[in-house]
Protein backbone atom coordinates (compact mmCIF):
# COMPACT_ATOMS: atom_id res chain seq x y z
CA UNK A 1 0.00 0.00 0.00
CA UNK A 2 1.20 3.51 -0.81
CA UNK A 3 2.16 5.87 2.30
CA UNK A 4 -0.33 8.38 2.58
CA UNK A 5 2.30 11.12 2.25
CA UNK A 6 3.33 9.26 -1.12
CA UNK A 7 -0.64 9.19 -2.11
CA UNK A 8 -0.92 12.86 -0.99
CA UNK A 9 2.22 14.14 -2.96
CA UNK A 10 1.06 11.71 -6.46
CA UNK A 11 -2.35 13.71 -6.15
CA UNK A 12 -1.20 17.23 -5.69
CA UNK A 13 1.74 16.51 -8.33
CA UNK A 14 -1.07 15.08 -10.72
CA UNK A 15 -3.77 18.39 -10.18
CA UNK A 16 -0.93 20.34 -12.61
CA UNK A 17 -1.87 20.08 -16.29
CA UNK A 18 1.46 20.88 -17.27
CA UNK A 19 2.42 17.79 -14.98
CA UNK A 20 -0.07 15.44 -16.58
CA UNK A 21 1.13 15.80 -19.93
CA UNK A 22 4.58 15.69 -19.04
CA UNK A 23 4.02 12.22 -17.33
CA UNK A 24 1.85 11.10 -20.42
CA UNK A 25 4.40 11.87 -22.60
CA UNK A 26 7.10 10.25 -20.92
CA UNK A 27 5.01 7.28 -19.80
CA UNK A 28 4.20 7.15 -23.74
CA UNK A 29 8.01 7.43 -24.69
CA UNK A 30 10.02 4.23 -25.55
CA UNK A 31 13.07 5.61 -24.61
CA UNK A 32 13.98 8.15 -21.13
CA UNK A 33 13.24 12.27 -22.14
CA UNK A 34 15.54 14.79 -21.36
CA UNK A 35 14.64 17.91 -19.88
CA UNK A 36 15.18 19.97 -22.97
CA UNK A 37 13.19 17.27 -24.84
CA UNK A 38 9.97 17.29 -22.15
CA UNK A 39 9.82 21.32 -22.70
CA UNK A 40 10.46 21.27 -26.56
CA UNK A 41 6.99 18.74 -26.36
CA UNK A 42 4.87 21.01 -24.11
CA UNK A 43 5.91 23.91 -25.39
CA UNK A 44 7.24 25.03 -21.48
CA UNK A 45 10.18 27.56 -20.86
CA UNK A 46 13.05 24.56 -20.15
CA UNK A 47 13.15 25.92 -16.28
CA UNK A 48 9.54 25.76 -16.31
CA UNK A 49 9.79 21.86 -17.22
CA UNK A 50 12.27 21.17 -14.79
CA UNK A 51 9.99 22.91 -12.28
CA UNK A 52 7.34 19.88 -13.09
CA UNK A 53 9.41 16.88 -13.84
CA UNK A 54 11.22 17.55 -9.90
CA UNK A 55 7.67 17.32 -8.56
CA UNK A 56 6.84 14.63 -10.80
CA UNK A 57 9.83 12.55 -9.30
CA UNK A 58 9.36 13.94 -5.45
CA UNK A 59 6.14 12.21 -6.18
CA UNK A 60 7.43 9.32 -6.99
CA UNK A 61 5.87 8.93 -10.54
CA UNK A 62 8.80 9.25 -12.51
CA UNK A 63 12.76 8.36 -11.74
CA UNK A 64 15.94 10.34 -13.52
CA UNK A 65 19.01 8.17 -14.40
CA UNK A 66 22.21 10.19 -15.57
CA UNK A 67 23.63 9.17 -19.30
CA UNK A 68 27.40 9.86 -19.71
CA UNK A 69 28.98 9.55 -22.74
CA UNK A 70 32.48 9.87 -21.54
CA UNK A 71 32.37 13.28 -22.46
CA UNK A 72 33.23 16.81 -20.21
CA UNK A 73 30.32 18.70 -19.19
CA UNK A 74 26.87 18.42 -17.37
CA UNK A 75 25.76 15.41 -17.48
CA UNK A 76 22.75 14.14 -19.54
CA UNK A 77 19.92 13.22 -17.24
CA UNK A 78 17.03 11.25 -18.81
CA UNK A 79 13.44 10.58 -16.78
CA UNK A 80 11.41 7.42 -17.75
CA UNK A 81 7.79 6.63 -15.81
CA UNK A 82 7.89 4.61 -13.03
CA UNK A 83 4.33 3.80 -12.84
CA UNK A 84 0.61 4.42 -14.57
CA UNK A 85 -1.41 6.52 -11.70
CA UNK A 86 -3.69 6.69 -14.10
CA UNK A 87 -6.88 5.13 -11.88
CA UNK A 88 -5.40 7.53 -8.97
CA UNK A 89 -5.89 10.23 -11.24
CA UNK A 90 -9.87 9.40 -12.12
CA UNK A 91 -11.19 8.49 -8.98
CA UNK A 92 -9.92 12.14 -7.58
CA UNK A 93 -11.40 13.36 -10.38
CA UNK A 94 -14.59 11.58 -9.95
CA UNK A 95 -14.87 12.57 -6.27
CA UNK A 96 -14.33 16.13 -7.24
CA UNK A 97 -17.25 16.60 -9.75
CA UNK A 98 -19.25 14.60 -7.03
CA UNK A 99 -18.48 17.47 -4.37
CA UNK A 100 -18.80 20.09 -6.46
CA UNK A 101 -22.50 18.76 -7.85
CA UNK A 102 -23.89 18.26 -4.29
CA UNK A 103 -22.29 21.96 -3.47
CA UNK A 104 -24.03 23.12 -6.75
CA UNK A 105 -27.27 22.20 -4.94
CA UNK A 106 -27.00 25.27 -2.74
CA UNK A 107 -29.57 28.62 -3.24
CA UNK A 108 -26.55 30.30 -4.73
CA UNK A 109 -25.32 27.52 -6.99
CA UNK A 110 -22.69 26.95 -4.06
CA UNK A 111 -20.72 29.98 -4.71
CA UNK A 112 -20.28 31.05 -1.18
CA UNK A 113 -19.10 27.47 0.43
CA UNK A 114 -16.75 27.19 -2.50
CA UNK A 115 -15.35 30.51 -1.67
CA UNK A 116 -15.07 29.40 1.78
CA UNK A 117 -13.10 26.06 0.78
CA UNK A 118 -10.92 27.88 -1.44
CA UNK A 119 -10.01 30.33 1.37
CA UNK A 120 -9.17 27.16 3.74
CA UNK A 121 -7.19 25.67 0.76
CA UNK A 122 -5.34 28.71 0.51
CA UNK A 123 -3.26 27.60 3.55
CA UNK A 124 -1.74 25.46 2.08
CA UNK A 125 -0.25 27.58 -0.61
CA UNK A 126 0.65 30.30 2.20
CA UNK A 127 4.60 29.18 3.03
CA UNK A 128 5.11 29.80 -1.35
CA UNK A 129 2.87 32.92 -1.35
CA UNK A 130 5.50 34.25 1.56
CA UNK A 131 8.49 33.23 -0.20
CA UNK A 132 7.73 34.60 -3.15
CA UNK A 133 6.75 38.01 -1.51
CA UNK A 134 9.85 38.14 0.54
CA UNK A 135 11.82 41.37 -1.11
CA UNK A 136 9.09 42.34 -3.18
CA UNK A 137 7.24 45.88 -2.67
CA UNK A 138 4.07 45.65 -0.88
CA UNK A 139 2.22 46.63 -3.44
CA UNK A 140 3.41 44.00 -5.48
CA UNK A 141 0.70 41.14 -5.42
CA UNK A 142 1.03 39.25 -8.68
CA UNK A 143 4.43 38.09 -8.02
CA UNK A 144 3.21 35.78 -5.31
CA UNK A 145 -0.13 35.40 -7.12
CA UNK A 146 1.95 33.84 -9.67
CA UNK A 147 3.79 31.60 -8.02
CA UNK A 148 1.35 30.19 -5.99
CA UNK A 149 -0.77 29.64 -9.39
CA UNK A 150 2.08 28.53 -11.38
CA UNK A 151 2.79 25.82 -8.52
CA UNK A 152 -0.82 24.58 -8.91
CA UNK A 153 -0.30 23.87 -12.40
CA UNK A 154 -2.35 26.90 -14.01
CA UNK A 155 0.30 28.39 -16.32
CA UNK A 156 -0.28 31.70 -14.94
CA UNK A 157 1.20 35.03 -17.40
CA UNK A 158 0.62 38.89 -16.22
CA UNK A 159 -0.75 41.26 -19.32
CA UNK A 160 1.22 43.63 -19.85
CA UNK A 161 -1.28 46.15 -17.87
CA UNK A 162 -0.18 44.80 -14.94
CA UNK A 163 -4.21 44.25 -13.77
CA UNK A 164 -4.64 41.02 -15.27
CA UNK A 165 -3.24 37.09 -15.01
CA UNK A 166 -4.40 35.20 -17.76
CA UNK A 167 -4.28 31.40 -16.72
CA UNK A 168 -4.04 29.11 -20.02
CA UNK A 169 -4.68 26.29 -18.14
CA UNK A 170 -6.57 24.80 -15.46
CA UNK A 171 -5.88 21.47 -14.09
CA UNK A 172 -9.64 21.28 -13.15
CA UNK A 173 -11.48 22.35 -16.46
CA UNK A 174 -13.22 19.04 -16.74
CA UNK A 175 -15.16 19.74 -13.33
CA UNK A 176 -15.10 23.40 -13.79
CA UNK A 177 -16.92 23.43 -17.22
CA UNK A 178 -19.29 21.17 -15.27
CA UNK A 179 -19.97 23.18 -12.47
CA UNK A 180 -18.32 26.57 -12.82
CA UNK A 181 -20.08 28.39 -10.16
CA UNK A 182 -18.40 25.80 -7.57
CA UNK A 183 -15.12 25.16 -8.79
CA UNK A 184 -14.26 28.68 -10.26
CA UNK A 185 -15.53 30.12 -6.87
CA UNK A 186 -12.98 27.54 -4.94
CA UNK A 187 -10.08 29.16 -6.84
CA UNK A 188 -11.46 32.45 -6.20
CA UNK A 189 -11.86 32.35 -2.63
CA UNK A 190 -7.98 30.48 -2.70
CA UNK A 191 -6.82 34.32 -4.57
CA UNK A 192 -8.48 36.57 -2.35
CA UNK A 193 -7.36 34.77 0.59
CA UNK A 194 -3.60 34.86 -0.49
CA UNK A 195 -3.89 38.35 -1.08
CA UNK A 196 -5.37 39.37 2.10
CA UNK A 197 -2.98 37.30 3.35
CA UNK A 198 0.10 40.21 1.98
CA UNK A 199 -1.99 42.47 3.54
CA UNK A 200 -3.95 43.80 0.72
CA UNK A 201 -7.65 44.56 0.19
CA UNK A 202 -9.42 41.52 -1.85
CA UNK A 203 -12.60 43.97 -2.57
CA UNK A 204 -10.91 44.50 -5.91
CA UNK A 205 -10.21 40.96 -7.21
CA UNK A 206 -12.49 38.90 -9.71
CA UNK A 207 -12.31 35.94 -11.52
CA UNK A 208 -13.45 36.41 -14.75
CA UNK A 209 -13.70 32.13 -16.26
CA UNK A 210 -13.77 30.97 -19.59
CA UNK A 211 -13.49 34.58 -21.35
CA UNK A 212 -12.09 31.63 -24.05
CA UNK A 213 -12.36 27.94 -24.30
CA UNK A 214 -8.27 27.72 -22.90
CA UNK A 215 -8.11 31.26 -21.44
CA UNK A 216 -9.40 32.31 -17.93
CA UNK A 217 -8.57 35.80 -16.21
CA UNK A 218 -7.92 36.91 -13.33
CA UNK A 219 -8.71 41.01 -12.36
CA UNK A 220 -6.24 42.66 -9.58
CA UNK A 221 -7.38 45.43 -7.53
CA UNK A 222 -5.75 48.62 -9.15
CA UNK A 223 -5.10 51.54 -6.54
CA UNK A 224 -8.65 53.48 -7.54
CA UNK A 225 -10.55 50.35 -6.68
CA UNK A 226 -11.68 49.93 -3.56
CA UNK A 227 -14.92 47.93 -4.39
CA UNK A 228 -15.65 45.05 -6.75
CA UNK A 229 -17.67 42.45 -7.06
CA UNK A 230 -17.00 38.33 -7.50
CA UNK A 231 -17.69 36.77 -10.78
């Protein structure tokens, strides 16, 4: 049987997108993938795929041997799959759509017990939302923002405007196209919590979902707004 700490760490590695493909494609592979090779795939900055293949491993899904070829230099290190999670990865996802349909059920399509659980999950995101912040202005909320979002898996990018993180991916579109009310309300109460969190107002923050099929938004509080209301 798999520790729980093992189980914990496969689930939170597998709630990234990015991570998902990366394991599919090596897990589809017939021969170990190189960094360079995993981000040339999945179209990921090559630190940005290192970022998910050292989770991947920590998790225990995938394992690096080094290649030498008798030649000076860094080394060559390869990653091949060590197993197929992929039942792990469905029954999550099944229990997931389940709690979001029952929340659905609420008056307000369970918008404000979402928000709630987001703002508890947000905790867990707090040690990277500090790091991140640590030398940063004050003012300065999208740095940790993106960190924090980037670790989830959402593939967060400021505008230039400085207002706006567009997230080209969500590791829970499935359940979030089925109930968007619940699940885009989760991730919204996870935000505002973060930022309050800096010591910022979250009056000004929205979550605007879907604005296309891939593409998702997220509206910072700008230093006129002092009100605002939740998507």
């Amino acid at each position: 049987m798999v520790p729980t700490t093992q189980t914990d760490a496969r689930h939170t590695a597998l709630a990234s997108e990015p991570r998902r493909r990366a394991l599919a494609l090596i897990s589809n592979s017939a021969l170990p993938l190189g960094v360079a090779a995993v981000a040339e795939a999945l179209g990921l900055h090559l630190t940005t795929a290192r970022f998910h293949l050292e989770h991947l491993e920590a998790a225990g899904l995938i394992e690096r041997r080094v290649a030498r070829a008798g030649q000076r230099g860094r080394p060559n290190v390869l990653f091949s799959a060590v197993s197929a999670p992929l039942p792990v990865e469905t029954a999550q996802q099944q229990l997931t759509q389940a709690l979001a349909a029952v929340l659905a059920e609420d008056a307000d399509g369970g918008r404000a017990r979402s928000v709630r659980a987001g703002e508890r999950w947000s905790a867990q995101y707090q040690a990277v939302a500090d790091a991140a912040a640590a030398g940063t202005p004050p003012a300065d909320l999208a740095t940790p923002l993106l960190r924090v979002l980037t670790e989830i898996g959402f593939e967060p990018e400021l505008w230039a405007d400085g207002a706006q993180i567009a997230l080209a991916a969500c590791p829970f579109r499935t359940e979030a196209r089925a109930n968007p009310d619940v699940v885009c309300s989760v991730h919204l109460g996870l935000i505002r919590s973060l930022v309050r969190s800096l010591g910022a107002s979250a009056d000004g923050i929205r979550l605007e979902p879907f604005v296309q099929p891939q593409l998702c938004l997220v509206h910072l509080p700008t230093r006129s707004s002092g009100q605002g209301q939740a998507t």
